[in-house]
Protein backbone atom coordinates (compact mmCIF):
# COMPACT_ATOMS: atom_id res chain seq x y z
CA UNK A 1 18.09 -22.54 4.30
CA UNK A 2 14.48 -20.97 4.78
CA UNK A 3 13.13 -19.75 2.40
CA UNK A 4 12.07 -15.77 2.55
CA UNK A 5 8.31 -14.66 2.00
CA UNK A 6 7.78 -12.12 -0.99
CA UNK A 7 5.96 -8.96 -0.72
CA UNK A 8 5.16 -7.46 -3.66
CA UNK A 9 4.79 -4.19 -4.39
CA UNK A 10 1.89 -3.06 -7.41
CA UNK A 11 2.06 -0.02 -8.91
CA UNK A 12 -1.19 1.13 -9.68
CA UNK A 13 -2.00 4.00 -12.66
CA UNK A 14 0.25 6.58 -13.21
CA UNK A 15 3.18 6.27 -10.48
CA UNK A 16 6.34 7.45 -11.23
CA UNK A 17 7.95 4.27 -11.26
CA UNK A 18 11.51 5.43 -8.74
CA UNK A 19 8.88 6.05 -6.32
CA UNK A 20 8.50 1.95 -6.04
CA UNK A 21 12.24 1.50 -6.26
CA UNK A 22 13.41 3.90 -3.48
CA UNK A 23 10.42 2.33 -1.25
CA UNK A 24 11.93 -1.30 -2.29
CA UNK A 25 15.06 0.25 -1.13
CA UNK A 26 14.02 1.17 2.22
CA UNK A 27 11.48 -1.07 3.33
CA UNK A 28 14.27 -3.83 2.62
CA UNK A 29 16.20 -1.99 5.17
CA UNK A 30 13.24 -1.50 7.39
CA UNK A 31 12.39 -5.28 7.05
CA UNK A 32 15.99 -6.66 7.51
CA UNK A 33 15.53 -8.65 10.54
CA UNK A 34 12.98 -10.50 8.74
CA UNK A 35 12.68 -13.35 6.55
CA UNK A 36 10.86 -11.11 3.52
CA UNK A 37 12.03 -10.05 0.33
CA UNK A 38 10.36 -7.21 -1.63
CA UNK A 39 10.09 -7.52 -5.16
CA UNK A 40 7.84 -4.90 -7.84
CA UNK A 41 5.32 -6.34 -9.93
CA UNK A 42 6.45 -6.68 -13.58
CA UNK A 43 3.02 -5.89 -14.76
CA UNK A 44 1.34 -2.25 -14.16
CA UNK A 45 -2.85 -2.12 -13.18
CA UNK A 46 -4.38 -0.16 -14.60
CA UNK A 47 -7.44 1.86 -12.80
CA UNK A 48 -10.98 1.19 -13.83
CA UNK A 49 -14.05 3.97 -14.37
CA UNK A 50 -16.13 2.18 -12.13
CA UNK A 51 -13.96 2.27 -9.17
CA UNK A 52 -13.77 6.27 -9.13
CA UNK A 53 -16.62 7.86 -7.84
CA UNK A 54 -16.84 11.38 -9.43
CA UNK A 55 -19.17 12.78 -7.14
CA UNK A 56 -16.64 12.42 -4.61
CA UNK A 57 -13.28 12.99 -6.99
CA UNK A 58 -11.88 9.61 -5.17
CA UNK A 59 -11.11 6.14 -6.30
CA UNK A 60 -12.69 3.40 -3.86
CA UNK A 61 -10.20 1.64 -1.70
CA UNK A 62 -12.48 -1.46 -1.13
CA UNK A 63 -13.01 -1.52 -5.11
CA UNK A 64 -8.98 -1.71 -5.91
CA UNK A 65 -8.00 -3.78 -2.74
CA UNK A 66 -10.39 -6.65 -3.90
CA UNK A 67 -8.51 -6.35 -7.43
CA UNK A 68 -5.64 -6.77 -5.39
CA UNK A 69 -6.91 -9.58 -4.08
CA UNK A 70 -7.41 -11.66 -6.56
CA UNK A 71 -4.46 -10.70 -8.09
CA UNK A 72 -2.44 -12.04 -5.26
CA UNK A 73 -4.87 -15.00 -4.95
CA UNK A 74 -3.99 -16.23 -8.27
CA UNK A 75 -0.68 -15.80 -8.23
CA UNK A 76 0.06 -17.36 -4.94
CA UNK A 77 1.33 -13.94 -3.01
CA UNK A 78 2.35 -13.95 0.78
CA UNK A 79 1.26 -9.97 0.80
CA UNK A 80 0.77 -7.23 -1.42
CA UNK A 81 0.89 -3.29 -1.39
CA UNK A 82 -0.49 -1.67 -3.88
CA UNK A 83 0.65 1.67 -4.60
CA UNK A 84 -1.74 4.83 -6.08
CA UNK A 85 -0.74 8.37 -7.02
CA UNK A 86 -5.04 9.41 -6.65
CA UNK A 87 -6.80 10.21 -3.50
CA UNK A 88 -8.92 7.30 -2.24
CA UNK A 89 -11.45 6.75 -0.10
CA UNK A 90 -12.79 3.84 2.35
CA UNK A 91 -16.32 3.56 3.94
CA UNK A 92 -17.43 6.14 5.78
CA UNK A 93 -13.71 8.46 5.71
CA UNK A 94 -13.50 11.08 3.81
CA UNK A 95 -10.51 10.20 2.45
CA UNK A 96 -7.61 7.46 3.05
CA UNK A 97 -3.87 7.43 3.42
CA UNK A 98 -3.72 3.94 3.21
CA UNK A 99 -6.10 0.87 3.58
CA UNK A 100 -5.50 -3.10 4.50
CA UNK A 101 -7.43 -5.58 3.91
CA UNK A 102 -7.17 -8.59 5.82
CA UNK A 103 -8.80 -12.44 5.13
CA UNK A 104 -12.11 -12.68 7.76
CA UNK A 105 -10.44 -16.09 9.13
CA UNK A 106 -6.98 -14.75 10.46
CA UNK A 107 -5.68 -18.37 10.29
CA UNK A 108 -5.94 -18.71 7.04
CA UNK A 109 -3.34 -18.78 4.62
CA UNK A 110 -5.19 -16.51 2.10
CA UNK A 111 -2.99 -13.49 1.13
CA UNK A 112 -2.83 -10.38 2.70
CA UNK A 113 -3.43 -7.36 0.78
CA UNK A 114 -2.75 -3.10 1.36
CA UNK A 115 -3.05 -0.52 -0.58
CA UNK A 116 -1.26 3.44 0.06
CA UNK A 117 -2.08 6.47 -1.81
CA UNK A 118 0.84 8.84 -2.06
CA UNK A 119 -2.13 11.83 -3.16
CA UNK A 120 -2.13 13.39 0.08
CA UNK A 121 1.94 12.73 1.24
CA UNK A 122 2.71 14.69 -0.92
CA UNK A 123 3.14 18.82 -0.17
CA UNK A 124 1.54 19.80 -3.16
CA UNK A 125 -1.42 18.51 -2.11
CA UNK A 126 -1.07 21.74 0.45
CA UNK A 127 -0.37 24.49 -1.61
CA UNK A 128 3.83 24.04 -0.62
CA UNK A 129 6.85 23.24 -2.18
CA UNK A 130 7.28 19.64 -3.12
CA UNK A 131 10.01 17.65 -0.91
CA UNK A 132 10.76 14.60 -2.39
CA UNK A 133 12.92 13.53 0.82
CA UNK A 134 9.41 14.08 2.88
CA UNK A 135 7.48 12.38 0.31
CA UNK A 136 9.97 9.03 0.68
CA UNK A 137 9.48 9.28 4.35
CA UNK A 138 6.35 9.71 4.32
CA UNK A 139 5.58 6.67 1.60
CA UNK A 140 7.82 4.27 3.71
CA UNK A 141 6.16 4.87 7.00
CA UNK A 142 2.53 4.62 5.43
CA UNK A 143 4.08 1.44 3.56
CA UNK A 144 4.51 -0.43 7.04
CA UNK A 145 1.98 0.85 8.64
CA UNK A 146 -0.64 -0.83 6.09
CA UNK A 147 1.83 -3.62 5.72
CA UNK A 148 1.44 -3.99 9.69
CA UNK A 149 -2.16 -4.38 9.29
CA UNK A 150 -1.44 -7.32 7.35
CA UNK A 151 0.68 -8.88 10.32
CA UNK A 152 -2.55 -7.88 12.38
CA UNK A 153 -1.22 -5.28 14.44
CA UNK A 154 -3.72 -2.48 15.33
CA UNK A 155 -3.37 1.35 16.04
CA UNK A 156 -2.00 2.06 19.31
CA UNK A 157 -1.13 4.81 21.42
CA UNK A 158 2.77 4.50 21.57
CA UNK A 159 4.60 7.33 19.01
CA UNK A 160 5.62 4.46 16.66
CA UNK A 161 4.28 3.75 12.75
CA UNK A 162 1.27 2.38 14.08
CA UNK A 163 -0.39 4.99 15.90
């Protein structure tokens, strides 16, 4: 019998923690054909002063992915998504959904890291009601879309989760 990759899913700061187990939930579904398991990280990071930048009211992507990173170097991981309940940023965007962050040789056997913010999924965020069905949706299809980043797949123009 094969054996089945692990992604593992980080919360990161304060995330309410049945937000990671209805994603395990459903990306397991999403993933079935697959030969991945999903499993949550037992241990909770923290976020750091230095990687918020108050001029902007953000956290920096980059800054937390390479966390991630090393994290996942250390302990062996085939991917990682790290999940955030702040707004984030990336290089020149004003803000971020969602950033991956992939090894520079593709070959390699380095892990593969993502990180999603659920800041802006969320309807508060817009002056409406909160809709914790649309928030799920909306966490799970930002969740593969980053985690197809890691399986190098690019934007494209079809109406699927990568566009």
């Amino acid at each position: 019998m094969q054996m089945k990759h692990k992604i593992y899913l980080q919360k990161i700061g304060l995330v309410d923690k049945s937000i990671l187990i209805k994603l395990k939930k459903n990306l397991e579904w999403s993933f079935k054909r697959f030969e991945v398991e999903f499993k949550i990280c037992s241990n909770d990071l923290a976020l750091y002063k230095f990687e918020y930048v108050s001029g902007k009211k953000q956290f920096d992507a980059p800054l937390i992915l390479k966390r991630l990173m090393k994290q996942a170097e250390r302990k062996k991981y085939f991917r990682i998504l790290g999940i955030i309940d702040q707004d984030i940023f990336s290089g020149f965007y004003e803000y971020n959904f969602g950033v991956a962050k992939l090894p520079k040789k593709f070959k390699t056997r380095l892990p593969r890291v993502a990180l999603i913010s659920i800041f802006r999924l969320k309807e508060s965020n817009y002056d409406r009601e909160e809709n914790p069905a649309l928030l799920e949706k909306r966490t799970l299809t930002e969740s593969i879309h980053e985690l197809g980043h890691t399986f190098e797949l690019v934007h494209c123009e079809n109406d699927c989760v990568m566009q």
